[in-house]
C-alpha atoms as a PDB file:
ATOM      1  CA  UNK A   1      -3.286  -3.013 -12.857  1.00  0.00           C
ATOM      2  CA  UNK A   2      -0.651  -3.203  -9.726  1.00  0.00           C
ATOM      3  CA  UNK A   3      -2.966  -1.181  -7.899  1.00  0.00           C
ATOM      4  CA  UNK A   4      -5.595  -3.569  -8.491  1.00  0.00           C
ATOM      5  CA  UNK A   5      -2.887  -6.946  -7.822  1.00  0.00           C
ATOM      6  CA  UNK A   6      -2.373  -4.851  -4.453  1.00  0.00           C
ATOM      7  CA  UNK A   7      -5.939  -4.467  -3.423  1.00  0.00           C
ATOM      8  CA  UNK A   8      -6.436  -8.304  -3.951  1.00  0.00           C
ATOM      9  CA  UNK A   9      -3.435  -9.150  -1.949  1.00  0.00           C
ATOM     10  CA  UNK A  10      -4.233  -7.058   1.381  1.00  0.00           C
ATOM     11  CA  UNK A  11      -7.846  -7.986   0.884  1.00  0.00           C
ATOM     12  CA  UNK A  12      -6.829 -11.700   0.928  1.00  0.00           C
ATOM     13  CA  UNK A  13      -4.088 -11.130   3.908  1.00  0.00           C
ATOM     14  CA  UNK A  14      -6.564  -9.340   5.624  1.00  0.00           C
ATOM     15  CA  UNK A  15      -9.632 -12.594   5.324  1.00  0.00           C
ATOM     16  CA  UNK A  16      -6.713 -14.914   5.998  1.00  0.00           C
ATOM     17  CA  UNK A  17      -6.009 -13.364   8.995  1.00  0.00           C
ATOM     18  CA  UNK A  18      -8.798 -13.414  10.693  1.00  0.00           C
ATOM     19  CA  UNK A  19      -8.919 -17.343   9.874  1.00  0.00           C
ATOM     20  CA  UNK A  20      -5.385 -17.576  11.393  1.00  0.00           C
ATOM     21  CA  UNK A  21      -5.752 -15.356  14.152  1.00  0.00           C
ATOM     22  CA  UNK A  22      -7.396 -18.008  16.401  1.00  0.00           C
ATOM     23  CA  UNK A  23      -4.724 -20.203  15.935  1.00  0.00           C
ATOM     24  CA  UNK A  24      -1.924 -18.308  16.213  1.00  0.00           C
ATOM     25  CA  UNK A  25      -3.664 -16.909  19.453  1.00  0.00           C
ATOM     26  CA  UNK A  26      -3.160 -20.583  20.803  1.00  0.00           C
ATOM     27  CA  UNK A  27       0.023 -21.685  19.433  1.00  0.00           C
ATOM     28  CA  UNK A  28       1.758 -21.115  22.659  1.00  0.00           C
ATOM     29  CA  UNK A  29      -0.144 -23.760  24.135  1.00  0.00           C
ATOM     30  CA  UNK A  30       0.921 -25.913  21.633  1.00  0.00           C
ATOM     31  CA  UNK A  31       3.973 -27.989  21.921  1.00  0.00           C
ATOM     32  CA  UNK A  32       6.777 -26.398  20.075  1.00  0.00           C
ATOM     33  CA  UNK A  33       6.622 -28.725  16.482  1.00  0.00           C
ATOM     34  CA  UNK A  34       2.547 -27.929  16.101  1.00  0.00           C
ATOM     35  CA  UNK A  35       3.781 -24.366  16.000  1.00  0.00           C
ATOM     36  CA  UNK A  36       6.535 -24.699  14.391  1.00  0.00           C
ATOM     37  CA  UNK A  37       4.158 -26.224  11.366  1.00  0.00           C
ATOM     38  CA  UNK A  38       1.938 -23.798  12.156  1.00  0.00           C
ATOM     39  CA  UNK A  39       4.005 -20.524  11.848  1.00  0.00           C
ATOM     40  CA  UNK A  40       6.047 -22.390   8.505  1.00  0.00           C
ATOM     41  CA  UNK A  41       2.427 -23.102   6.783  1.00  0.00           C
ATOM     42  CA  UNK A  42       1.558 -19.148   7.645  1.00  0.00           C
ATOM     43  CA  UNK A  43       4.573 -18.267   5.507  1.00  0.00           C
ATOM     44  CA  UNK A  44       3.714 -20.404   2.724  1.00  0.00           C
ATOM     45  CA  UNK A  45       0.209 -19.162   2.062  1.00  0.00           C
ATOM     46  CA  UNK A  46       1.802 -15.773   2.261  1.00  0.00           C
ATOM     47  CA  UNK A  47       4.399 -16.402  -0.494  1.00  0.00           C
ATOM     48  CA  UNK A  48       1.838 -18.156  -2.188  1.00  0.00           C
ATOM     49  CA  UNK A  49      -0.758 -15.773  -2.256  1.00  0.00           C
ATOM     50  CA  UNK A  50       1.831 -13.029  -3.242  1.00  0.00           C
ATOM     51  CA  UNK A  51       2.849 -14.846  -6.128  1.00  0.00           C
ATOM     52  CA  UNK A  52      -0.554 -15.895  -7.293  1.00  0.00           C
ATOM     53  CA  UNK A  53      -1.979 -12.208  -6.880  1.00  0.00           C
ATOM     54  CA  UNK A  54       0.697  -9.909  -7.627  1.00  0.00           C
ATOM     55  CA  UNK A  55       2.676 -12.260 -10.047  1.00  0.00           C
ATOM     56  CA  UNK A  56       6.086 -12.472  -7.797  1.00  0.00           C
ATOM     57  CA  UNK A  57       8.957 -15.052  -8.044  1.00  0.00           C
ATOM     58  CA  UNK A  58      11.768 -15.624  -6.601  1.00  0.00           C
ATOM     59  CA  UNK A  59      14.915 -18.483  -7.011  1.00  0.00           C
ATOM     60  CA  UNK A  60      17.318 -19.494  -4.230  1.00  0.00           C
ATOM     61  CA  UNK A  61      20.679 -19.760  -5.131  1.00  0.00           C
ATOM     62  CA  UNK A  62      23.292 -21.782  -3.395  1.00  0.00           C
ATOM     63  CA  UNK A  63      24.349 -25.216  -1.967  1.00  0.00           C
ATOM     64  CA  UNK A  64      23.018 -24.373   1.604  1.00  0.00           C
ATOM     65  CA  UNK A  65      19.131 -23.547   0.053  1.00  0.00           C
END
């Protein structure tokens, strides 16, 4: 079953990169806050679609999180 979890997480990295790929290619063109958001939402899907494929959490701990 992880090898299966794993599979359907590089398979959907893979498709979401070549979504992102255009962007990212022009994010230095942008001014710095676009890709800022742009590289911050990038990370999200990625920790989302980790957790939602191979069933990973994780909890910050500490006042400066």
């Amino acid at each position: 079953m992880l090898l299966l979890r794993s599979l359907f997480f590089y398979i959907g990295m893979i498709l979401a990169l070549v979504i992102w790929a255009p962007f990212i290619i022009m994010a230095p063109i942008l001014p710095y806050p676009q890709r800022y958001n742009l590289l911050i939402k990038w990370g999200h899907f990625s920790t989302w679609w980790l957790g939602k494929t191979c069933l990973l959490t994780y909890k910050l701990h500490g006042l400066e999180n």
